[in-house]
C-alpha atoms as a PDB file:
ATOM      1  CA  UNK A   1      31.575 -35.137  26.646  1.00  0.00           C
ATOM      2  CA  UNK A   2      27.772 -34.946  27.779  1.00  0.00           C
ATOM      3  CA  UNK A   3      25.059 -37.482  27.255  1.00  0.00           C
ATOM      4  CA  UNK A   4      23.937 -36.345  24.028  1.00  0.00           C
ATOM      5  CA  UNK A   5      27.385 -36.064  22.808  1.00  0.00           C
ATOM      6  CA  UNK A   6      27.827 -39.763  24.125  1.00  0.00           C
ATOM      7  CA  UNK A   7      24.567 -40.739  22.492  1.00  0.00           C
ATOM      8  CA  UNK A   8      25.178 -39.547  19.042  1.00  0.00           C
ATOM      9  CA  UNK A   9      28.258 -41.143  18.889  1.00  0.00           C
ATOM     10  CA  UNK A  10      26.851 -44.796  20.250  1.00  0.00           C
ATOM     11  CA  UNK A  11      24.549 -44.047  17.251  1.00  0.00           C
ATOM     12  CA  UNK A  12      26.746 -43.354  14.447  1.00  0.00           C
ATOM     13  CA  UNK A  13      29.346 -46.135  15.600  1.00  0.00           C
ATOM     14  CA  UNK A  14      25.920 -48.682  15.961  1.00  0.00           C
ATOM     15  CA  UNK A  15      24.932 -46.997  12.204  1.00  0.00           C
ATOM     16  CA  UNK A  16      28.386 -48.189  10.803  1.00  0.00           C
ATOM     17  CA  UNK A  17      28.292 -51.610  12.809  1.00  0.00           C
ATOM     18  CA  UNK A  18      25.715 -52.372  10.549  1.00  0.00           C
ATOM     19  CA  UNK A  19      27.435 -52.142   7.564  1.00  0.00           C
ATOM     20  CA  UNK A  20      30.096 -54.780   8.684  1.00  0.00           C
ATOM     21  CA  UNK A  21      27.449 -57.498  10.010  1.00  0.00           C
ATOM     22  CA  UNK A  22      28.467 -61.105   9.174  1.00  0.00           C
ATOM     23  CA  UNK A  23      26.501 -62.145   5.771  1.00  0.00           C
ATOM     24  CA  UNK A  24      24.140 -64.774   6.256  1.00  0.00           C
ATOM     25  CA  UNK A  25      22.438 -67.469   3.787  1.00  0.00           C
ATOM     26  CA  UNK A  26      20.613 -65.900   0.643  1.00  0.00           C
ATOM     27  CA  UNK A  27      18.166 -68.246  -1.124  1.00  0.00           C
ATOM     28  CA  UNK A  28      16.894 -68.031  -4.650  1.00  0.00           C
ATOM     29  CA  UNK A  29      13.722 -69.626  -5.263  1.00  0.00           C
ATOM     30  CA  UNK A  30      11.424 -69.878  -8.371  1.00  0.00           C
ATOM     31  CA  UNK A  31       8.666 -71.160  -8.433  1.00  0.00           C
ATOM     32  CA  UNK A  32       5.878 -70.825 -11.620  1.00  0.00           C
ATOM     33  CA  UNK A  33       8.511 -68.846 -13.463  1.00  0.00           C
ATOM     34  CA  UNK A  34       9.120 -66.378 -10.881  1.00  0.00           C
ATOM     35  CA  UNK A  35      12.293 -66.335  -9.370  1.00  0.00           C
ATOM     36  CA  UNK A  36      12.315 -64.779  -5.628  1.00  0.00           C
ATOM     37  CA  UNK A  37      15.025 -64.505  -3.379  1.00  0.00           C
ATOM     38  CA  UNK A  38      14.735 -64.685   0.416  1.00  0.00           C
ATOM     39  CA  UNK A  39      16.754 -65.406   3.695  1.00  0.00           C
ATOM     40  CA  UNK A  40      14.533 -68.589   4.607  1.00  0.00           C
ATOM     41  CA  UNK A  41      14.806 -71.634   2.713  1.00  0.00           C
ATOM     42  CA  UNK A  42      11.660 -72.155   0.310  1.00  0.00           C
ATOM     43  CA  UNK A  43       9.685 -75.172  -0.541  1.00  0.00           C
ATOM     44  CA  UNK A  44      10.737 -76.893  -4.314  1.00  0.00           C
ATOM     45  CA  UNK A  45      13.600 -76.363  -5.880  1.00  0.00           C
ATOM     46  CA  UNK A  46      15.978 -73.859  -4.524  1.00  0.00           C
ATOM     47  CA  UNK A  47      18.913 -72.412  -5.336  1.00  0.00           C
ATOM     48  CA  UNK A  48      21.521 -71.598  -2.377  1.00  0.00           C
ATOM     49  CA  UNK A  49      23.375 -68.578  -2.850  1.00  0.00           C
ATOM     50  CA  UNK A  50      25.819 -66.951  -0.348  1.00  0.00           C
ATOM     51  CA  UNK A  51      26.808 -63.325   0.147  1.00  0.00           C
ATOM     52  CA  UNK A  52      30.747 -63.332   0.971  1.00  0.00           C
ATOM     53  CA  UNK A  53      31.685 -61.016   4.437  1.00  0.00           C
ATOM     54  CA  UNK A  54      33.148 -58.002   3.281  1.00  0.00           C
ATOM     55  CA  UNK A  55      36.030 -57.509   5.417  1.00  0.00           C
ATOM     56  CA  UNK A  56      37.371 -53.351   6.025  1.00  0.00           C
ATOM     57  CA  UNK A  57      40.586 -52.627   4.552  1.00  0.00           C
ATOM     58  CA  UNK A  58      42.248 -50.639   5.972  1.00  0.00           C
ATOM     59  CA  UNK A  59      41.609 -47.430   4.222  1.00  0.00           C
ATOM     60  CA  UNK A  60      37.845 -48.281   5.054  1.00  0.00           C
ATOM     61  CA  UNK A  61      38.748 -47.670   8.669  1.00  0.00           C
ATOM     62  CA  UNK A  62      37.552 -44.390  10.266  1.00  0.00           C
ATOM     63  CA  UNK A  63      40.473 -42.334  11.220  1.00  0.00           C
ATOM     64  CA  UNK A  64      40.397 -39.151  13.326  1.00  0.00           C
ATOM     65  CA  UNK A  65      39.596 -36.957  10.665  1.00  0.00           C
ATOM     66  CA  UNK A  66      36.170 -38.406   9.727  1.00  0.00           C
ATOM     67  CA  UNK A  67      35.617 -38.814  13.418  1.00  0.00           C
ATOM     68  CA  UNK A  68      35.816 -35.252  14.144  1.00  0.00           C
ATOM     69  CA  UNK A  69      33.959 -34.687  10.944  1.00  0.00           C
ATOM     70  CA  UNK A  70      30.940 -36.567  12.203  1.00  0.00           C
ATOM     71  CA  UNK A  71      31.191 -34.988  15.994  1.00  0.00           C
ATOM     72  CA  UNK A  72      30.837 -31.349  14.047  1.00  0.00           C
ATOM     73  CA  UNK A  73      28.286 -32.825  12.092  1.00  0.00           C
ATOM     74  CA  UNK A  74      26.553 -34.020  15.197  1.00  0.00           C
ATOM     75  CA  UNK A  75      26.904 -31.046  17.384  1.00  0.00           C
ATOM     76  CA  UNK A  76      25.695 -29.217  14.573  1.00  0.00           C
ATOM     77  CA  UNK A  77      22.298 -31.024  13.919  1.00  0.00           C
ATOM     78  CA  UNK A  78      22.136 -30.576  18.122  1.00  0.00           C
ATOM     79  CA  UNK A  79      22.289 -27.097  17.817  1.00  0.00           C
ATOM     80  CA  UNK A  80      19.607 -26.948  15.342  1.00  0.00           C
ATOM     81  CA  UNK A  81      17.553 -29.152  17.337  1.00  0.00           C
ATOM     82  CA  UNK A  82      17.994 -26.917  20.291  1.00  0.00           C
ATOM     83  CA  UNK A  83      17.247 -23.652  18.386  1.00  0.00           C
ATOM     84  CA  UNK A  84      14.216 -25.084  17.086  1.00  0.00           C
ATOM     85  CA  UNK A  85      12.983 -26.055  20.599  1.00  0.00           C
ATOM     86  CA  UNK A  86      13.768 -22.863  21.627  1.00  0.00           C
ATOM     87  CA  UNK A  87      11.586 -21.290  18.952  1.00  0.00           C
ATOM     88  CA  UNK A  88       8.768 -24.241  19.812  1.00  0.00           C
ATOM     89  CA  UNK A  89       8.715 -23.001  23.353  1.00  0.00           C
ATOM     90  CA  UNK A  90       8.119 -19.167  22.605  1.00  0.00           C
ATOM     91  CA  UNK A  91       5.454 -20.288  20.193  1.00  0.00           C
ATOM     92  CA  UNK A  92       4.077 -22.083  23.062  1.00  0.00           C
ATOM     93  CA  UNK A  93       4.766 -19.297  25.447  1.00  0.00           C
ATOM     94  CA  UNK A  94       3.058 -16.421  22.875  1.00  0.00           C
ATOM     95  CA  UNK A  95      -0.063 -18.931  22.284  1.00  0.00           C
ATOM     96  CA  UNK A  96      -0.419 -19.442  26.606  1.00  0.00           C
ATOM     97  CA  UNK A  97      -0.370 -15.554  26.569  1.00  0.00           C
ATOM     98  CA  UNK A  98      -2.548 -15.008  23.862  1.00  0.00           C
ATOM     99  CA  UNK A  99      -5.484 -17.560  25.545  1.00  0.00           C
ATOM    100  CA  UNK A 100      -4.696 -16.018  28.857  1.00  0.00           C
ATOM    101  CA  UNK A 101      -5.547 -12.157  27.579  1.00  0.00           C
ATOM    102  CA  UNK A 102      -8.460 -13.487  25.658  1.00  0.00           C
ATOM    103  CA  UNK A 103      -9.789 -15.490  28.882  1.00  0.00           C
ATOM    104  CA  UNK A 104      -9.558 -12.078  30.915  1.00  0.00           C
ATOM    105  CA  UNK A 105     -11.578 -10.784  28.115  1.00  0.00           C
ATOM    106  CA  UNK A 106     -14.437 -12.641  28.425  1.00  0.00           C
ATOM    107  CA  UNK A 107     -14.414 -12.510  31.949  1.00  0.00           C
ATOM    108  CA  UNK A 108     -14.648  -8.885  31.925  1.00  0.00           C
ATOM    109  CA  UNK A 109     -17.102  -8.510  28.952  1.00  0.00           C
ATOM    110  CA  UNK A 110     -19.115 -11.399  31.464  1.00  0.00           C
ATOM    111  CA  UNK A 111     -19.165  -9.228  33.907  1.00  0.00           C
ATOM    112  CA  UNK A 112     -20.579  -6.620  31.978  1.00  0.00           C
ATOM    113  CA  UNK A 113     -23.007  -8.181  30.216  1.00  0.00           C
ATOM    114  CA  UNK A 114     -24.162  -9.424  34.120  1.00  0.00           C
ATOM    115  CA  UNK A 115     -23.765  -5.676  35.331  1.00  0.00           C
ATOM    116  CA  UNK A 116     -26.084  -4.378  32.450  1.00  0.00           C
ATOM    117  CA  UNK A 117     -28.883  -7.219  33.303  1.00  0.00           C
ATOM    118  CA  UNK A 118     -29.020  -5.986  36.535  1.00  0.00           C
ATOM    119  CA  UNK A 119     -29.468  -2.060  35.833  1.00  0.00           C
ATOM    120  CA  UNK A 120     -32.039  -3.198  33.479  1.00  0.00           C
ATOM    121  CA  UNK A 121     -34.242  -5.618  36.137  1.00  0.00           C
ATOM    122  CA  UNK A 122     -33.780  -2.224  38.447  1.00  0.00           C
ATOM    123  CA  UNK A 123     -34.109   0.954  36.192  1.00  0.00           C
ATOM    124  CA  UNK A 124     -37.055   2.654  36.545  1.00  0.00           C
ATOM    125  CA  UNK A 125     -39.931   2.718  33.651  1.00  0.00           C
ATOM    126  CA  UNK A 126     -38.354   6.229  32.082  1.00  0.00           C
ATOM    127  CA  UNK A 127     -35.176   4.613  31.846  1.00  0.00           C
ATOM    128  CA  UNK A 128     -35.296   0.886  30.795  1.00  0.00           C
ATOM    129  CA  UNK A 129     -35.016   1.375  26.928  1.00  0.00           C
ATOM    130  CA  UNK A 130     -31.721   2.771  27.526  1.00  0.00           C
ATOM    131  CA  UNK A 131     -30.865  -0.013  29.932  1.00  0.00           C
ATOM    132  CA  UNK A 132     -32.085  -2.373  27.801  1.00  0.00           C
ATOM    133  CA  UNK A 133     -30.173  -1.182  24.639  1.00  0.00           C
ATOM    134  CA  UNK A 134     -27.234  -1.352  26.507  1.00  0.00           C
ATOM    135  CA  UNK A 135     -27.749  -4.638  27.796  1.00  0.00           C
ATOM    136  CA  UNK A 136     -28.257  -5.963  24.071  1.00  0.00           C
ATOM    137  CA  UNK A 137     -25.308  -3.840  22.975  1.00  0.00           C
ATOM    138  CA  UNK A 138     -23.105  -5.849  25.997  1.00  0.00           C
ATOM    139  CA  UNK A 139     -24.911  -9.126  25.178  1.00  0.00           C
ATOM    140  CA  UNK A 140     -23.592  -9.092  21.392  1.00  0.00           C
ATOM    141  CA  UNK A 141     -20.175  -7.478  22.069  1.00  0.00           C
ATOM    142  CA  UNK A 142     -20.007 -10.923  24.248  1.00  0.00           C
ATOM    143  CA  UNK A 143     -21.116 -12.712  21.821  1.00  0.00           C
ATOM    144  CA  UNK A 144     -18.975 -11.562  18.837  1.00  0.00           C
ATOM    145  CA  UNK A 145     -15.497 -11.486  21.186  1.00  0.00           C
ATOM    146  CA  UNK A 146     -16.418 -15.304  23.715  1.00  0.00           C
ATOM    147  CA  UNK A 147     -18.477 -17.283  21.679  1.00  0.00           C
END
């Protein structure tokens, strides 16, 4: 049996602990006409009221049937658990790619943008509208895709 195996179980046999917990002191108090009850004693008039300790029959007991029922149950809710990790981690793995292509992008469409700065500054006077159109035209298609 692994860990979570031993885990689960520690949990469901602490889950059903609880429901056989000695019964302590309940107190009824009222006070203006409203009757409250509490497990501390309250000031004026109270009323003492006890819960008797249900004691498991035996037919109460778990027995190796319910047992095995609740280790399926348990091994089934792991499964799901690790199935839906599983699909957490692609998401995650699919979103780190995505970012990743999109970050080369921009690097590239930088670089670009940088390259058609520089023919501009250096094209000669019969040239530089075209240079300068496609610097704008780089300059936007950065814009639109990085920012």
């Amino acid at each position: 049996m692994n860990a979570m195996n031993t885990a689960a179980l520690a949990a469901i046999v602490l889950f059903l602990s609880f429901f056989t917990s000695p019964a302590s002191a309940v107190y009824k108090c009222e006070q203006a006409g409203v009757v409250t009850y509490t497990d501390i004693p309250c000031d004026g008039q109270q009323l003492s009221v006890t819960v008797p300790q249900k004691s498991r029959s035996a037919e109460e007991k778990p027995d190796e049937k319910s047992l095995a029922r609740e280790k399926k149950e348990v091994e089934k809710l792991q499964a799901i658990r690790e199935q839906r990790e599983r699909q957490d981690k692609q998401i995650r793995d699919l979103s780190a790619r995505g970012a990743a292509a999109r970050e080369r992008k921009c690097k590239s469409l930088a670089l670009q943008l940088k390259w058609r700065e520089e023919d501009l500054r250096e094209a000669p006077l019969t040239e530089q509208a075209k240079a300068r159109k496609m610097a704008r035209r780089a300059a936007e298609k950065y814009r639109t895709d990085c920012q």
